[in-house]
N, C-alpha and C. Protein backbone atom coordinates (compact mmCIF):
# COMPACT_ATOMS: atom_id res chain seq x y z
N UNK A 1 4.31 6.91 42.63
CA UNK A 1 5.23 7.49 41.63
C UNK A 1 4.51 8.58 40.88
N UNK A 2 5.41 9.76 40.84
CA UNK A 2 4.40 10.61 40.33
C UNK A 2 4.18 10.71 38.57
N UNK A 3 3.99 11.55 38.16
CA UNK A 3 3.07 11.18 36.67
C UNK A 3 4.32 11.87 36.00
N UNK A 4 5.40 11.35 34.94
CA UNK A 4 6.00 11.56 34.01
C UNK A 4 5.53 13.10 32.94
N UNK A 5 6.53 14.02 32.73
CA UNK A 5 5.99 14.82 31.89
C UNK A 5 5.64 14.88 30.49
N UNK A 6 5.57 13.38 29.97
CA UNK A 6 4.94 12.75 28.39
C UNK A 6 3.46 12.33 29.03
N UNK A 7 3.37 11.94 30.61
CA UNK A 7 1.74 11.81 30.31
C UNK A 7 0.91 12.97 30.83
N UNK A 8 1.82 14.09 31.08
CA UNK A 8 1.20 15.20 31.52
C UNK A 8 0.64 15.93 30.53
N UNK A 9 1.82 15.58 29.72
CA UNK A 9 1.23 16.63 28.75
C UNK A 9 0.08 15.67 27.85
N UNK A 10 0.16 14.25 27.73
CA UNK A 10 -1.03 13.70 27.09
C UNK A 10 -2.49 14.10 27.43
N UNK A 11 -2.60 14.51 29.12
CA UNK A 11 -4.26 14.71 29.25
C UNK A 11 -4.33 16.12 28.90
N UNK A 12 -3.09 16.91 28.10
CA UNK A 12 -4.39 18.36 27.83
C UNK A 12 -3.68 18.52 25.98
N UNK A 13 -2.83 17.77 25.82
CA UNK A 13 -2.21 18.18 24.42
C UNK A 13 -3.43 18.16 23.62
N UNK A 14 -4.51 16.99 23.18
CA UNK A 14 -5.33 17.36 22.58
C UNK A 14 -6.14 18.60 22.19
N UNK A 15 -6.16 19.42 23.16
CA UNK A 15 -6.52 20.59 23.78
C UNK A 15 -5.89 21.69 23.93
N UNK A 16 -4.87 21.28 23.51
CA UNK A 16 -3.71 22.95 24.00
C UNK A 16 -3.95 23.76 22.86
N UNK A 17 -4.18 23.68 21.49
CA UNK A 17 -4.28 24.67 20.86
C UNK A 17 -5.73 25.59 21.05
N UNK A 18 -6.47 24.57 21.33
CA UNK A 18 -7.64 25.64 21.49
C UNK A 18 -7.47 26.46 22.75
N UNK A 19 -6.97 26.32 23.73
CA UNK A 19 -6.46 27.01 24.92
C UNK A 19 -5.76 27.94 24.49
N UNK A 20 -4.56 27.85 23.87
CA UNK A 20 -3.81 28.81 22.53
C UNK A 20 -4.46 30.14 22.47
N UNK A 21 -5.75 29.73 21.57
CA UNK A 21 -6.50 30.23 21.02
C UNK A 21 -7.43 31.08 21.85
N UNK A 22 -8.01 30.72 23.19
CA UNK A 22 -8.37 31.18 23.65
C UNK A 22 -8.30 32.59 24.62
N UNK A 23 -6.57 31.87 24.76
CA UNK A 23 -5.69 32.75 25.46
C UNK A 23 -5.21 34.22 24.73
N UNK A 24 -5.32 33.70 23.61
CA UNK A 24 -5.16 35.07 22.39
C UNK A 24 -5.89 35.98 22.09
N UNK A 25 -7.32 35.91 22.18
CA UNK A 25 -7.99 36.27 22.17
C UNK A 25 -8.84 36.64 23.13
N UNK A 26 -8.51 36.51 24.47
CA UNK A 26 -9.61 37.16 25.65
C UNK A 26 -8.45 38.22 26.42
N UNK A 27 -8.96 39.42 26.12
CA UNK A 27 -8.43 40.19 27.90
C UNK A 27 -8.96 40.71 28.59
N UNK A 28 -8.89 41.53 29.53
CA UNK A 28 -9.85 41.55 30.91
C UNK A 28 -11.36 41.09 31.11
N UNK A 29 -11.33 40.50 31.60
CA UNK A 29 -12.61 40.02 31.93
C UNK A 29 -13.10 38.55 31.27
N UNK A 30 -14.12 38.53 31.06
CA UNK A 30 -14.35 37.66 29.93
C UNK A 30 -14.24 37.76 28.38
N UNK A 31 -14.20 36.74 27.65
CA UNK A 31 -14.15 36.86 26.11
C UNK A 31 -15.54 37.15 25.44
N UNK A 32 -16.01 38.09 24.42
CA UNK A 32 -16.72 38.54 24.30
C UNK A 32 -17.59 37.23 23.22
N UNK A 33 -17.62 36.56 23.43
CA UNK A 33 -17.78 35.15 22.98
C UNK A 33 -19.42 35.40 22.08
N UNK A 34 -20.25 36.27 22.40
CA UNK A 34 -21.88 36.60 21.51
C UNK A 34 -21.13 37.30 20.29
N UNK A 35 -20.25 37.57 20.26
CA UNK A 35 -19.87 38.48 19.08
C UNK A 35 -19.26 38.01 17.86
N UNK A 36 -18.95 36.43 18.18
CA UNK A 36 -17.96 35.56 17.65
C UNK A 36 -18.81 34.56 16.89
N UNK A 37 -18.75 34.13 15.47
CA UNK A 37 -19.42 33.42 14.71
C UNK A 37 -18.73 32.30 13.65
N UNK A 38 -17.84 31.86 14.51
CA UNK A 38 -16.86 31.06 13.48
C UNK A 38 -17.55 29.77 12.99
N UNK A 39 -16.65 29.10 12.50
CA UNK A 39 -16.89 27.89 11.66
C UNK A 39 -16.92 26.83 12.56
N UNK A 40 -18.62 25.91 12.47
CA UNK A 40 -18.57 25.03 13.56
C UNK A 40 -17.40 23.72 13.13
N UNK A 41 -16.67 23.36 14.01
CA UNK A 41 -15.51 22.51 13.87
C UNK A 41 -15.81 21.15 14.09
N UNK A 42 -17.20 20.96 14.90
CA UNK A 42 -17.60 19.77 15.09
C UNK A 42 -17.58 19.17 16.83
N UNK A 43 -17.01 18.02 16.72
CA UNK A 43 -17.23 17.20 18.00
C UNK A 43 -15.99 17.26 18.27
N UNK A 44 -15.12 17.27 19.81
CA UNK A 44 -13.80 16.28 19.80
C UNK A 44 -13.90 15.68 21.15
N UNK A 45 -15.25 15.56 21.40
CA UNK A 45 -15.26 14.42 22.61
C UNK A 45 -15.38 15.42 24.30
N UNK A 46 -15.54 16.31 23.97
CA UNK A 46 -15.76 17.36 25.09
C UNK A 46 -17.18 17.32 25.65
N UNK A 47 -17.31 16.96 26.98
CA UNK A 47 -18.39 17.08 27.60
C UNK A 47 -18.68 17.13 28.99
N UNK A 48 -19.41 18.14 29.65
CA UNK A 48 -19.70 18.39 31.25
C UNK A 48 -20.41 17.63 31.64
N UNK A 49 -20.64 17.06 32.62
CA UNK A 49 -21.07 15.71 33.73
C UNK A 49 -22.29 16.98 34.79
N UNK A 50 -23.45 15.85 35.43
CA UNK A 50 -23.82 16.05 35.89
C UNK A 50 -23.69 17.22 37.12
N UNK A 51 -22.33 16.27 37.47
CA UNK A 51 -21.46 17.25 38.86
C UNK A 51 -21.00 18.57 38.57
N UNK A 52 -20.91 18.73 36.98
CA UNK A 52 -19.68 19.84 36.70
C UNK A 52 -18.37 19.50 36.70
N UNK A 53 -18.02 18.67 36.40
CA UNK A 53 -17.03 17.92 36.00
C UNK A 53 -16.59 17.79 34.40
N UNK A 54 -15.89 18.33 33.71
CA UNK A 54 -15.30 18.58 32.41
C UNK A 54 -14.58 16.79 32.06
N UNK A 55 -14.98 16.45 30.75
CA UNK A 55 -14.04 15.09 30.62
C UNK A 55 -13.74 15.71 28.63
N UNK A 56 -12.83 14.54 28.08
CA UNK A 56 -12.70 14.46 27.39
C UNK A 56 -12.93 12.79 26.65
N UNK A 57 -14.01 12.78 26.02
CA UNK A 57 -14.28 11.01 26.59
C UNK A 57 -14.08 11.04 27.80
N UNK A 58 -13.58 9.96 27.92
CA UNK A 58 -14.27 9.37 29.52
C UNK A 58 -12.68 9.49 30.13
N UNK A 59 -12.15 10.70 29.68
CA UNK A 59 -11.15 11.12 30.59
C UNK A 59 -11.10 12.58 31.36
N UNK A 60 -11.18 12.67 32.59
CA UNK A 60 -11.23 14.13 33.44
C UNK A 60 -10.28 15.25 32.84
N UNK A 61 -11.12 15.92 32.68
CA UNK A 61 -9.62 17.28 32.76
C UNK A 61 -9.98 17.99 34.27
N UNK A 62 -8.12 17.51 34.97
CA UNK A 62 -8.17 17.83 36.32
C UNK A 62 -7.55 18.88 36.43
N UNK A 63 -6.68 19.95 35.35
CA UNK A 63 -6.60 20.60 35.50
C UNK A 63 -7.52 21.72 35.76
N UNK A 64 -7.70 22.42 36.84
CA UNK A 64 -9.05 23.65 37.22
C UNK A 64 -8.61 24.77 36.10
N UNK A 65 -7.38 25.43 35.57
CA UNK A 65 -7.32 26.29 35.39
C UNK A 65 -7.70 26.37 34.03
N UNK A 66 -7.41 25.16 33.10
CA UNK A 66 -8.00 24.76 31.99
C UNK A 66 -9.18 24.71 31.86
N UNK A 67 -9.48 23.79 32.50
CA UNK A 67 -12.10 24.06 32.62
C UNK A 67 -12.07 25.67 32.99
N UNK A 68 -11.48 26.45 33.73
CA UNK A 68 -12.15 27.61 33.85
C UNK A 68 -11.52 28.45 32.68
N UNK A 69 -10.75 28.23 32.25
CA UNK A 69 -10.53 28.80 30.62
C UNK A 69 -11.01 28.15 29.66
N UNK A 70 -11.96 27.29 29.79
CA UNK A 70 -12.92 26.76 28.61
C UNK A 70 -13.96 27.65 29.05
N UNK A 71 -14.50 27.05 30.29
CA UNK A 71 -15.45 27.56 31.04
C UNK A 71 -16.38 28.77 30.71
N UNK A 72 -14.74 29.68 30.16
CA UNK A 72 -15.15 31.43 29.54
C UNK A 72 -15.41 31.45 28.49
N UNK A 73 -15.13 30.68 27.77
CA UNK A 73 -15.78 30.71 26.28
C UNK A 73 -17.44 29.72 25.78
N UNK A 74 -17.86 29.44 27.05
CA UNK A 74 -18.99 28.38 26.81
C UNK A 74 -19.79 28.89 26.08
N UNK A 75 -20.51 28.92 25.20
CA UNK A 75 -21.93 29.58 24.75
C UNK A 75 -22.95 28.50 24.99
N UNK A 76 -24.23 28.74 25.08
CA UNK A 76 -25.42 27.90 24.91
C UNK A 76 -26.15 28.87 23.60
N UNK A 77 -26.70 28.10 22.45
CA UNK A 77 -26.81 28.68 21.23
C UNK A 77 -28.46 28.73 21.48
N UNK A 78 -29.07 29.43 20.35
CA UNK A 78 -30.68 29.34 19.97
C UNK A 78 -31.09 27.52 20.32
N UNK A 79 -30.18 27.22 19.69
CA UNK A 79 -30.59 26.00 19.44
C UNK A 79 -30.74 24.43 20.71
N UNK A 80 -30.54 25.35 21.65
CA UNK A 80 -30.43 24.79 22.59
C UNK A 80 -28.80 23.89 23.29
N UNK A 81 -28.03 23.96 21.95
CA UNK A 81 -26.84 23.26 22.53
C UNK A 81 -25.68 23.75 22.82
N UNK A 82 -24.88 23.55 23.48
CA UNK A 82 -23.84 24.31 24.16
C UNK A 82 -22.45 23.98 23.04
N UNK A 83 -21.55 25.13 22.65
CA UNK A 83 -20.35 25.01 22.04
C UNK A 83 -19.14 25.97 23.10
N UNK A 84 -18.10 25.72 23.13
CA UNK A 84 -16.97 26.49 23.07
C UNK A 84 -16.58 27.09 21.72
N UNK A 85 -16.41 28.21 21.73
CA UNK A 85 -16.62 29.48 20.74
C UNK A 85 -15.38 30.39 20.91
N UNK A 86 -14.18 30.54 19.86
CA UNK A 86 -13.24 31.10 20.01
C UNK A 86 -13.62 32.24 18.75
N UNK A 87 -12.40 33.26 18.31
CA UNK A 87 -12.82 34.21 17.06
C UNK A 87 -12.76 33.15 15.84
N UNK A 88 -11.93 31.51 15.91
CA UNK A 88 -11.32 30.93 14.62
C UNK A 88 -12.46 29.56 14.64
N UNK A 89 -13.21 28.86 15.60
CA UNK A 89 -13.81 27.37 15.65
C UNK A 89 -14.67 27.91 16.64
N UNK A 90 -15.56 27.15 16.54
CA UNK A 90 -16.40 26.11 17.14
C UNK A 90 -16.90 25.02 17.76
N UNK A 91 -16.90 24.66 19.04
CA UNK A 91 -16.82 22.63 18.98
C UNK A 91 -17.82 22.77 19.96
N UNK A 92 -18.24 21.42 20.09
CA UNK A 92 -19.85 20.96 20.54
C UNK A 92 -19.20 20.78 21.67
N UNK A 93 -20.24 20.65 22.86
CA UNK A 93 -19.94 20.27 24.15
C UNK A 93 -21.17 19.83 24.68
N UNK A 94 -20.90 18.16 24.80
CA UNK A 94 -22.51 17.61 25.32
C UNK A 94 -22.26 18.12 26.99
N UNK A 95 -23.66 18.48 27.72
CA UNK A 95 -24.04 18.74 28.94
C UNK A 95 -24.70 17.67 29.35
N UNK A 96 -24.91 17.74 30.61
CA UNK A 96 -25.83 16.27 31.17
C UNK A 96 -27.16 17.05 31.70
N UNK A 97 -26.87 18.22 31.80
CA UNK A 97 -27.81 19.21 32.69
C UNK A 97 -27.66 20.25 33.01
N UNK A 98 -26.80 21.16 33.63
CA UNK A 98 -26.43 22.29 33.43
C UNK A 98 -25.00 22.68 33.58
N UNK A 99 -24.30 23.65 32.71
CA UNK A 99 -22.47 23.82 32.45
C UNK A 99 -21.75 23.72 34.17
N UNK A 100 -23.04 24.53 35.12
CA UNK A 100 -22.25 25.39 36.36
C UNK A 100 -23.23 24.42 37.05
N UNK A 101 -22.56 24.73 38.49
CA UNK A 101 -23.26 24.03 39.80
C UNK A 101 -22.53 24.68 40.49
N UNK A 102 -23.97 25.70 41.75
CA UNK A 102 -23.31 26.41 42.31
C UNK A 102 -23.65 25.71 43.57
N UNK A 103 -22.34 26.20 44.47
CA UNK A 103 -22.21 25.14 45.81
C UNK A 103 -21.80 26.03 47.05
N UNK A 104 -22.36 26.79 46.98
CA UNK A 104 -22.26 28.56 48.19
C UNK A 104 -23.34 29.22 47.94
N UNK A 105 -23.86 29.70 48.95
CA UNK A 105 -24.95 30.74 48.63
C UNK A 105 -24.75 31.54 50.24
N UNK A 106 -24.96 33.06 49.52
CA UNK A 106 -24.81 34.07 51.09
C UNK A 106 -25.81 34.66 51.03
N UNK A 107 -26.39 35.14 52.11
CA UNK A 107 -27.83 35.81 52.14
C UNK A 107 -27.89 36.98 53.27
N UNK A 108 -28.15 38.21 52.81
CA UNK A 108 -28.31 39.47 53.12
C UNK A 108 -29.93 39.95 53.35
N UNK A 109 -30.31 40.64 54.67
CA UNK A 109 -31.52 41.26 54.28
C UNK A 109 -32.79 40.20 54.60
N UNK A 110 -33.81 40.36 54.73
CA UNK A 110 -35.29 40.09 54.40
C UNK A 110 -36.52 40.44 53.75
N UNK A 111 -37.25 39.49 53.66
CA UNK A 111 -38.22 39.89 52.86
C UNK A 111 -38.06 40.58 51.07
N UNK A 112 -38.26 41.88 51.19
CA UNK A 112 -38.04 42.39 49.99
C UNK A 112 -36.92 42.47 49.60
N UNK A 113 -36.19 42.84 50.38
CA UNK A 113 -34.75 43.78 50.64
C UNK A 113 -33.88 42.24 50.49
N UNK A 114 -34.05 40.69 51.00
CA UNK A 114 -33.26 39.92 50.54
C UNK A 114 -32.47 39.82 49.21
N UNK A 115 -31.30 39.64 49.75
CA UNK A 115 -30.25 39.41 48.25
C UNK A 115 -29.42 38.17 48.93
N UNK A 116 -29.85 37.26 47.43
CA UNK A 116 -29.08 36.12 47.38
C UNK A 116 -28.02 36.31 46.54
N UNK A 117 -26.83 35.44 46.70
CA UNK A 117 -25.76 35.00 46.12
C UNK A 117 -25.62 34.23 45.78
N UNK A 118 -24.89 33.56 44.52
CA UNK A 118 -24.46 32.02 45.08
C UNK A 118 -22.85 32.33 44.10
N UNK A 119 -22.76 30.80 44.52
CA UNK A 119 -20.80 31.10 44.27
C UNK A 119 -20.99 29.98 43.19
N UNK A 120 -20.21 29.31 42.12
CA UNK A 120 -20.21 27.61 41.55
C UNK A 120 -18.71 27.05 41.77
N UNK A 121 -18.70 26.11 41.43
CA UNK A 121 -17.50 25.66 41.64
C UNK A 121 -16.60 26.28 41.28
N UNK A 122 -16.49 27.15 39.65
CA UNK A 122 -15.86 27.96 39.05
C UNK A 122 -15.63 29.13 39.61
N UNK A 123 -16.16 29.39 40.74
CA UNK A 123 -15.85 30.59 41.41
C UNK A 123 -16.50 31.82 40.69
N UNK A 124 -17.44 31.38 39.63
CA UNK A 124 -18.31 32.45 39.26
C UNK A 124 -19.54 32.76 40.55
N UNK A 125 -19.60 34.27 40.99
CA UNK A 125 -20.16 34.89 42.07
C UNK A 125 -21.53 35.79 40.93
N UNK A 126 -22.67 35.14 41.42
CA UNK A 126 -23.99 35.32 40.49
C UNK A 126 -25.10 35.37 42.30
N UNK A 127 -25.12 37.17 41.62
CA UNK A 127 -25.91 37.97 42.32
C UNK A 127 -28.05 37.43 42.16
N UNK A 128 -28.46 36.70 42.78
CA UNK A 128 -29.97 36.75 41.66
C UNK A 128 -30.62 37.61 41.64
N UNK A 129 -31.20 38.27 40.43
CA UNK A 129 -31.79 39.10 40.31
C UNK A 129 -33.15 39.19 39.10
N UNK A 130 -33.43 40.34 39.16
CA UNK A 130 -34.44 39.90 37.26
C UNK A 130 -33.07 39.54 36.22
N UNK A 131 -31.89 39.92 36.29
CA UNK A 131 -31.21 39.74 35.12
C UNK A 131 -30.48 38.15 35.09
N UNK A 132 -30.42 37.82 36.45
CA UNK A 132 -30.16 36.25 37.08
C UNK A 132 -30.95 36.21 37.55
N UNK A 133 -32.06 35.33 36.79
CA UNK A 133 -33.23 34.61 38.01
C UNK A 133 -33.02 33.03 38.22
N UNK A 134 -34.12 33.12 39.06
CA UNK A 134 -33.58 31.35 39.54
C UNK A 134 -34.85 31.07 39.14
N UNK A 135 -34.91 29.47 38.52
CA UNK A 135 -35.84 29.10 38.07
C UNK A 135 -36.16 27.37 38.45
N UNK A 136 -36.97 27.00 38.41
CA UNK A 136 -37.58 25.80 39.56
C UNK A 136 -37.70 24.63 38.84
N UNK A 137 -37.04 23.18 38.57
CA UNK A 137 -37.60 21.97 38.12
C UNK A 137 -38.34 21.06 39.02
N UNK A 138 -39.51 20.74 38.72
CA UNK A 138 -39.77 19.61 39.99
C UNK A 138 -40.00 18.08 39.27
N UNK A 139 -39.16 17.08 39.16
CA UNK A 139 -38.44 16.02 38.56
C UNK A 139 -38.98 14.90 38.87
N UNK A 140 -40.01 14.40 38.09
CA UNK A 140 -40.76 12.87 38.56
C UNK A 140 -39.37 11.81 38.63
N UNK A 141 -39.89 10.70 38.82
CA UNK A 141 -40.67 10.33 39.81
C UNK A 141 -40.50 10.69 41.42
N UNK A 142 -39.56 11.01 41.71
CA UNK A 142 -39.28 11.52 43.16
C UNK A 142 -39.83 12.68 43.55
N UNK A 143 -40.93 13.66 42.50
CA UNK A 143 -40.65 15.03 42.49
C UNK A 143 -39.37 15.67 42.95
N UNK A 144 -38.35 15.53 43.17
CA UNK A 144 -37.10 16.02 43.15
C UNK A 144 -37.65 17.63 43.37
N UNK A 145 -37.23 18.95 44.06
CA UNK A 145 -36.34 20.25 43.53
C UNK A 145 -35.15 20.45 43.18
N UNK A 146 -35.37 21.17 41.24
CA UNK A 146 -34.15 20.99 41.40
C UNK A 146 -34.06 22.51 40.62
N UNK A 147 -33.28 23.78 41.47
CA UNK A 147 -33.35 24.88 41.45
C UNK A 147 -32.19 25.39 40.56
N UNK A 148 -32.39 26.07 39.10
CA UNK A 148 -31.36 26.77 38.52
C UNK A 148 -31.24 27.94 38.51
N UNK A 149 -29.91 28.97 38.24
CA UNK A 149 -29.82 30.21 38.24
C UNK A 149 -29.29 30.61 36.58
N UNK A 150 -29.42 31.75 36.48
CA UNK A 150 -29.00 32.04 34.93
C UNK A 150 -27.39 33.17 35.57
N UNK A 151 -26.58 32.13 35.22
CA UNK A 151 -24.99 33.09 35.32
C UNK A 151 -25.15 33.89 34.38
N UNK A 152 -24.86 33.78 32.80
CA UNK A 152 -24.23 34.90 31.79
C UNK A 152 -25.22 34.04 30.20
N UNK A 153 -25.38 35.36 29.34
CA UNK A 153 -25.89 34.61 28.25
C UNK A 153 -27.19 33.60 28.59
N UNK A 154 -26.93 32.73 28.18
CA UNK A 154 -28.35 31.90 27.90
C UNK A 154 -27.63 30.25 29.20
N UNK A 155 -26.16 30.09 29.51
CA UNK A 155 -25.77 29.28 30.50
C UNK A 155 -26.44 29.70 31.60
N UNK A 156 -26.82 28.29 32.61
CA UNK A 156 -27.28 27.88 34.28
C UNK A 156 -26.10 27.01 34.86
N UNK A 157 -26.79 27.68 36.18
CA UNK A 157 -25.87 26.84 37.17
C UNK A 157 -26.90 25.89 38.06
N UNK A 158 -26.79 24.88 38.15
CA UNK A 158 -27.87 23.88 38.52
C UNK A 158 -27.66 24.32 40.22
N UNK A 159 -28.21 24.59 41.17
CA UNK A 159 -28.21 24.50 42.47
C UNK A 159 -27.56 23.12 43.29
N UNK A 160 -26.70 22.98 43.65
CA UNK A 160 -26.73 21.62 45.03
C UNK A 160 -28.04 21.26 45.58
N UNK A 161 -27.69 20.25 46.27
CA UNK A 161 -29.39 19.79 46.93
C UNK A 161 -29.01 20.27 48.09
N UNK A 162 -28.00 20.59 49.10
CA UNK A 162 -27.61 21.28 49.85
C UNK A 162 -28.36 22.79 50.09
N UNK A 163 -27.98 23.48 48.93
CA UNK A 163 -28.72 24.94 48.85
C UNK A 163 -30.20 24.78 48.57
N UNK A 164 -30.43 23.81 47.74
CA UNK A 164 -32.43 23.54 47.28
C UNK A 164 -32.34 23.47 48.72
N UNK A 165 -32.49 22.43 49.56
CA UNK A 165 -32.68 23.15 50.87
C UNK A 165 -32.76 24.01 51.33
N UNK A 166 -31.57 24.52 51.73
CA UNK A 166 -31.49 25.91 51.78
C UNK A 166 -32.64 26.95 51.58
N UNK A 167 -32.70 26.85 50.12
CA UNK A 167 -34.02 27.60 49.74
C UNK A 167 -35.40 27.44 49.98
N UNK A 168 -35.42 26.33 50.28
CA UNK A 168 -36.88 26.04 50.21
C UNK A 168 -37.07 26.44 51.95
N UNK A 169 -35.70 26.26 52.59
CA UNK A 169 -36.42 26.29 54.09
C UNK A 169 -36.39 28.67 54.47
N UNK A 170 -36.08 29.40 53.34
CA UNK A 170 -36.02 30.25 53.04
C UNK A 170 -37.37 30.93 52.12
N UNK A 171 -37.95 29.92 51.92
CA UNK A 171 -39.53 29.82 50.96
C UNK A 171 -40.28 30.55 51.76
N UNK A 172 -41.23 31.69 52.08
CA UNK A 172 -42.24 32.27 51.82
C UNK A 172 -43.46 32.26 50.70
N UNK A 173 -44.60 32.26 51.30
CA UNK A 173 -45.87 32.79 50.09
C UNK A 173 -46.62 33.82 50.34
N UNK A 174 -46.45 33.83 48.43
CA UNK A 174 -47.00 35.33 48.22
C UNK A 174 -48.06 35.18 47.33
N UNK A 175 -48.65 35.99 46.89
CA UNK A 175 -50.26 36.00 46.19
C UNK A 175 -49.26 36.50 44.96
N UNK A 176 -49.60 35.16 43.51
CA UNK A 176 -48.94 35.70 42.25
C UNK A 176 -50.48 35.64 41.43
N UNK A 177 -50.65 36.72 40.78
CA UNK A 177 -51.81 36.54 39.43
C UNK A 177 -52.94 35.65 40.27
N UNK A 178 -53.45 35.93 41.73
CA UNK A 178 -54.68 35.21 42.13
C UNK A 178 -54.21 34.15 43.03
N UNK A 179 -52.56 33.54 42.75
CA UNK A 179 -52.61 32.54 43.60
C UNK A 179 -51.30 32.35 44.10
N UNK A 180 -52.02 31.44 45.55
CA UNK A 180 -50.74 31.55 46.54
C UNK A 180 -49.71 30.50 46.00
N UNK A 181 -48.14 30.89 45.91
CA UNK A 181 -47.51 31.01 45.47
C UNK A 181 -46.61 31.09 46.57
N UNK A 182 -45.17 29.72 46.83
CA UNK A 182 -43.93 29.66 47.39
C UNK A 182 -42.92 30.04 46.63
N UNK A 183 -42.56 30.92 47.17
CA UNK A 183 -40.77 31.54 46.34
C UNK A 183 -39.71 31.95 47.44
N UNK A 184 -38.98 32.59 46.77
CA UNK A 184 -38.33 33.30 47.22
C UNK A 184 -37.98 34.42 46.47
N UNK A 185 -37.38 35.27 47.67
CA UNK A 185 -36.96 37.39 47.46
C UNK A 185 -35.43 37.18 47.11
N UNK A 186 -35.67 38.13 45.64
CA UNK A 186 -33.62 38.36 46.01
C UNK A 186 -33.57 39.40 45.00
N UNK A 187 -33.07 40.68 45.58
CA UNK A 187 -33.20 42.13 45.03
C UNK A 187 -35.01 42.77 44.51
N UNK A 188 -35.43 42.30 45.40
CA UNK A 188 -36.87 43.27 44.87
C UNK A 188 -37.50 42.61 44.40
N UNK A 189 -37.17 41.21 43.84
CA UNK A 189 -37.86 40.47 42.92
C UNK A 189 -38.17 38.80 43.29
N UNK A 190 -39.32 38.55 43.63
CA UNK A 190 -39.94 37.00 43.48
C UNK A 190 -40.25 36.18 43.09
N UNK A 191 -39.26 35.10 43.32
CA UNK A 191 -39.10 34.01 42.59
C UNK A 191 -39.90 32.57 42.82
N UNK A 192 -41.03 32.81 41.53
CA UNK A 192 -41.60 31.58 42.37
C UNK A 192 -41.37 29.94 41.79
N UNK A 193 -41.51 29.12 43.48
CA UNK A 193 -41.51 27.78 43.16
C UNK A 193 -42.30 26.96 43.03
N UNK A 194 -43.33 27.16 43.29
CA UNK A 194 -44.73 25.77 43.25
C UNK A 194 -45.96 26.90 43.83
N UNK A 195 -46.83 26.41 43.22
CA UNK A 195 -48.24 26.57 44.19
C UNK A 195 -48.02 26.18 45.46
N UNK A 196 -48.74 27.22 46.68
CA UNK A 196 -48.34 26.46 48.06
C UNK A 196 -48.97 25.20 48.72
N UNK A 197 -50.11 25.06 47.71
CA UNK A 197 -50.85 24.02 48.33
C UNK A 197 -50.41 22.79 47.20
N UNK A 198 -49.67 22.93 46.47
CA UNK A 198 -49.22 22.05 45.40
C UNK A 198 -47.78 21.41 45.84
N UNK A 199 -46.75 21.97 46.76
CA UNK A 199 -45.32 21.73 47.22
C UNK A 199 -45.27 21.03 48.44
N UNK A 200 -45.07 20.23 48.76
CA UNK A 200 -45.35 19.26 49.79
C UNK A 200 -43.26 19.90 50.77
N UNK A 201 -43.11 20.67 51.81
CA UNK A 201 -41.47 20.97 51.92
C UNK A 201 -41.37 19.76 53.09
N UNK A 202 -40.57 18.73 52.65
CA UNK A 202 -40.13 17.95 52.86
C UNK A 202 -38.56 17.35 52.62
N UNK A 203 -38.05 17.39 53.51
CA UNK A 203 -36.36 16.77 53.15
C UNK A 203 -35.84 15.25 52.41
């Protein structure tokens, strides 16, 4: 039986005015959201999941078109914590780890001349470069890789373990400041991941 339009509108009514709001205030492109300094409004239970998955408490927002119109207003502050940021409020948004998770990557070129891509779920398309670099966690106890990119502002998109693959089987070394050094190329620029005698590449 399908879902009644009183509980449809229950999983985003909480939410519709700031959508409102959002909608009022952004046109082409993105919302200019660094420029915006409103009054922090507080908590209302908004928070991104490991996966990239948007809830409200411990309820999903399954609407896509809604997370990607939050999505545009995300900031990550000085302070390390992430808000949705309109011209009128403010509200907190706990992360588990990073806003984006990108789950595509296309690859052009070699060596120097390589240019990576990657896509996130959001369908944000993040070129890496010096202005998007990718940057390397290696995560006890498993040592884990776990590879981020910088989309926009001070927000990452955490890599899949799919693409950390990917990358690592894409890893070259290069001599950084004296020492050898596994990375990777993407627009001119090298990105490094471990000492080579320090990275054990293993699946």
């Amino acid at each position: 039986m399908g879902a009644s339009p009183s509980s449809e509108q229950s999983d985003t009514s909480p939410l519709q005015s700031l959508a409102d709001d959002i909608n009022e205030a952004a046109a082409e492109g993105l919302p200019p959201v660094h420029l915006w300094n409103p009054f922090h409004c507080g908590d209302i239970g908004l928070r991104i999941a490991g996966d990239g998955a948007w809830y409200v408490g411990d309820s999903p927002i399954h609407r896509g078109r809604l997370v990607k119109l939050f999505s545009s207003v995300l900031r990550r502050d000085e302070d390390g914590c992430h808000y949705l940021v309109t011209p009128v409020e403010k509200i907190s948004v706990s992360v588990a780890d990073a806003p984006f998770l990108a789950v595509e990557m296309a690859v052009a070129g070699e060596g120097h001349k390589q240019r990576i891509v990657l896509r996130t779920t959001l369908d944000d398309w993040v070129e890496v470069d010096r202005d998007h670099p990718l940057r390397f966690l290696v995560q006890p106890p498993e040592d884990a890789l776990k590879p981020y990119v910088l989309v926009r502002g001070r927000l990452e998109a955490l890599l899949s373990r799919a693409l950390a693959f990917d990358l690592i089987e894409r890893a070259v070394c290069e001599e950084v400041d004296g020492q050898e050094m596994l990375g990777v190329w993407s627009n001119a620029t090298f990105f490094s991941i471990a000492p080579a005698s320090a990275l054990e590449l293993s699946r």
